[in-house]
Each structure stands twice: as C-alpha cells, then as structure tokens.
N, C-alpha and C. Protein backbone atom coordinates (compact mmCIF):
# COMPACT_ATOMS: atom_id res chain seq x y z
N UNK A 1 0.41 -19.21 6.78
CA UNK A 1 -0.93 -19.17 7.36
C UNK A 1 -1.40 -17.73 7.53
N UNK A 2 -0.41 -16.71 7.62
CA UNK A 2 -0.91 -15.32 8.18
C UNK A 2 -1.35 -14.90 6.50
N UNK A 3 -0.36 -14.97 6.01
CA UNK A 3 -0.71 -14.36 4.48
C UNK A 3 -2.61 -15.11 3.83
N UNK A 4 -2.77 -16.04 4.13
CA UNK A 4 -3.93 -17.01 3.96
C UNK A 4 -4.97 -15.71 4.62
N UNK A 5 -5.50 -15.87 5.95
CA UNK A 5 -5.63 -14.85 6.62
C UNK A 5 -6.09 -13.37 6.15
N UNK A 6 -4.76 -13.01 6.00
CA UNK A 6 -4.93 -11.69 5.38
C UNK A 6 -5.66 -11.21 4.27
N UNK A 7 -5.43 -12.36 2.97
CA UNK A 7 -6.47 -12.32 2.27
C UNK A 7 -7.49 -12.84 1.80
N UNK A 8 -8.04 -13.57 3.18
CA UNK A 8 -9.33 -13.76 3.64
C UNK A 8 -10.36 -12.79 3.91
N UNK A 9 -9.40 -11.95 4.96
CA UNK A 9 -10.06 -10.89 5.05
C UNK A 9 -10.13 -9.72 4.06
N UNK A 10 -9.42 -9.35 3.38
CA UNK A 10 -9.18 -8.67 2.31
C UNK A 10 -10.39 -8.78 1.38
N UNK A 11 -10.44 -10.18 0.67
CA UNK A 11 -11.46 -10.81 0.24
C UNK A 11 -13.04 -10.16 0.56
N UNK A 12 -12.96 -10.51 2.23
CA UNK A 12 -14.37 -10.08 2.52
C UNK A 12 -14.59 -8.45 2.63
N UNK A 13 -13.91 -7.43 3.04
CA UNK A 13 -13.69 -6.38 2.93
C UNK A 13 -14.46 -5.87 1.74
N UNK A 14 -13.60 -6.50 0.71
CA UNK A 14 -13.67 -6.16 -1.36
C UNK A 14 -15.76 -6.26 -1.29
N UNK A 15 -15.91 -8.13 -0.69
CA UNK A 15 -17.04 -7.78 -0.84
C UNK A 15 -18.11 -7.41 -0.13
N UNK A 16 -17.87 -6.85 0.81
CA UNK A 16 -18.68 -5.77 1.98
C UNK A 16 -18.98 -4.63 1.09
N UNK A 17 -17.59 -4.10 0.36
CA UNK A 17 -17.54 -2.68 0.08
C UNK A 17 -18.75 -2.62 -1.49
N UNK A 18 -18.21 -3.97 -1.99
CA UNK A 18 -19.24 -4.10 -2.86
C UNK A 18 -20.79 -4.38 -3.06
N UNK A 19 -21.05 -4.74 -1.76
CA UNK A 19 -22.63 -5.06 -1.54
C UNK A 19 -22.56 -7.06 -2.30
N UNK A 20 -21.52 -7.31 -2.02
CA UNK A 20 -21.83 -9.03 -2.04
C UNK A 20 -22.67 -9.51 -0.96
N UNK A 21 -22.46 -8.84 -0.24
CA UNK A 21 -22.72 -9.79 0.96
C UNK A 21 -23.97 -9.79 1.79
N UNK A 22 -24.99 -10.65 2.27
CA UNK A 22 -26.40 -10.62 2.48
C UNK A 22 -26.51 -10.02 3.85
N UNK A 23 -27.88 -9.39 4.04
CA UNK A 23 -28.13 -8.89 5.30
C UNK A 23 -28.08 -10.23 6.22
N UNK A 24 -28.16 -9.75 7.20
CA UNK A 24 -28.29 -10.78 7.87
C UNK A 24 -30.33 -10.43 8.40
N UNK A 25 -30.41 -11.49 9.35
CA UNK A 25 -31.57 -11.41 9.37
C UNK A 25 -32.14 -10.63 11.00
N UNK A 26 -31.05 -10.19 11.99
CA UNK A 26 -31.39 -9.09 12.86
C UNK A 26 -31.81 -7.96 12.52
N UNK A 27 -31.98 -7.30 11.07
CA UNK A 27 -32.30 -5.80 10.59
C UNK A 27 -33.42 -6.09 9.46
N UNK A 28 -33.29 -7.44 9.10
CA UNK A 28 -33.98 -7.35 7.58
C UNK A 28 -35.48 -6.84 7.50
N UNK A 29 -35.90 -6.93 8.63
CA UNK A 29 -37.36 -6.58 9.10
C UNK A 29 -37.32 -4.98 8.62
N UNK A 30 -36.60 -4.31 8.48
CA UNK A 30 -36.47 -2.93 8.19
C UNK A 30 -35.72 -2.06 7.61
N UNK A 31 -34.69 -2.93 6.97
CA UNK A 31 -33.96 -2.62 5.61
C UNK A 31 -34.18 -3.13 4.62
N UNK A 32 -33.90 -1.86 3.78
CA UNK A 32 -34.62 -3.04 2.12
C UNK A 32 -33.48 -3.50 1.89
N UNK A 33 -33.80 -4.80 0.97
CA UNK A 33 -33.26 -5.67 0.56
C UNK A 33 -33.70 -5.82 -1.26
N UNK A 34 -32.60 -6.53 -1.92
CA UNK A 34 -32.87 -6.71 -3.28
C UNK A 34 -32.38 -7.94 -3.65
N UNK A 35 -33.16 -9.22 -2.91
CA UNK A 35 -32.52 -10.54 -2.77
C UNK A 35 -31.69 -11.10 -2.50
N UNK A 36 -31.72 -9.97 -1.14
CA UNK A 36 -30.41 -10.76 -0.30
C UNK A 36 -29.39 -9.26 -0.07
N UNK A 37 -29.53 -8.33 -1.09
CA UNK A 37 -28.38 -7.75 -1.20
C UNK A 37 -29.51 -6.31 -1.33
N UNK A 38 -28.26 -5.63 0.26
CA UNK A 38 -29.24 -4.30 0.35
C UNK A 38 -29.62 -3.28 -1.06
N UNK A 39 -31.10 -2.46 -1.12
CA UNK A 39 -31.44 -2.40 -1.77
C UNK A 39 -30.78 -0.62 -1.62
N UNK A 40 -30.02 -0.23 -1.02
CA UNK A 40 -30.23 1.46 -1.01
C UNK A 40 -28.43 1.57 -1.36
C-alpha cells in the first residue's frame, strides 16, 4: 500500500512539474490559462 502511495504521488509531482495539471478556479480570474493549462 505505501509503495501504491508513493507513486501516486510521484505521478502527480511528474505532472505538476509538467504543466498537466489545471488551474484550479480560486486564481483563474487572473492567471492565464491555455485550456485549462497555465499559459506562462
């Protein structure tokens, strides 16, 4: 279960670092965006 876990997070990390992942909608009012996926 820990190993599961681990690269769960790992996973999301990879795609943080990559810009997978969508703004959320507390900032979007003032960050660009490029459908979902910040634009800068």
């Amino acid at each position: 279960m820990e190993i599961a876990m681990l690269v769960f997070f790992v996973l999301l990390l990879i795609a943080s670092v990559t810009g997978l992942t969508a703004d959320s909608h507390d900032s979007a009012d003032w960050k660009p965006t490029d459908g979902g996926r910040r634009a800068v």
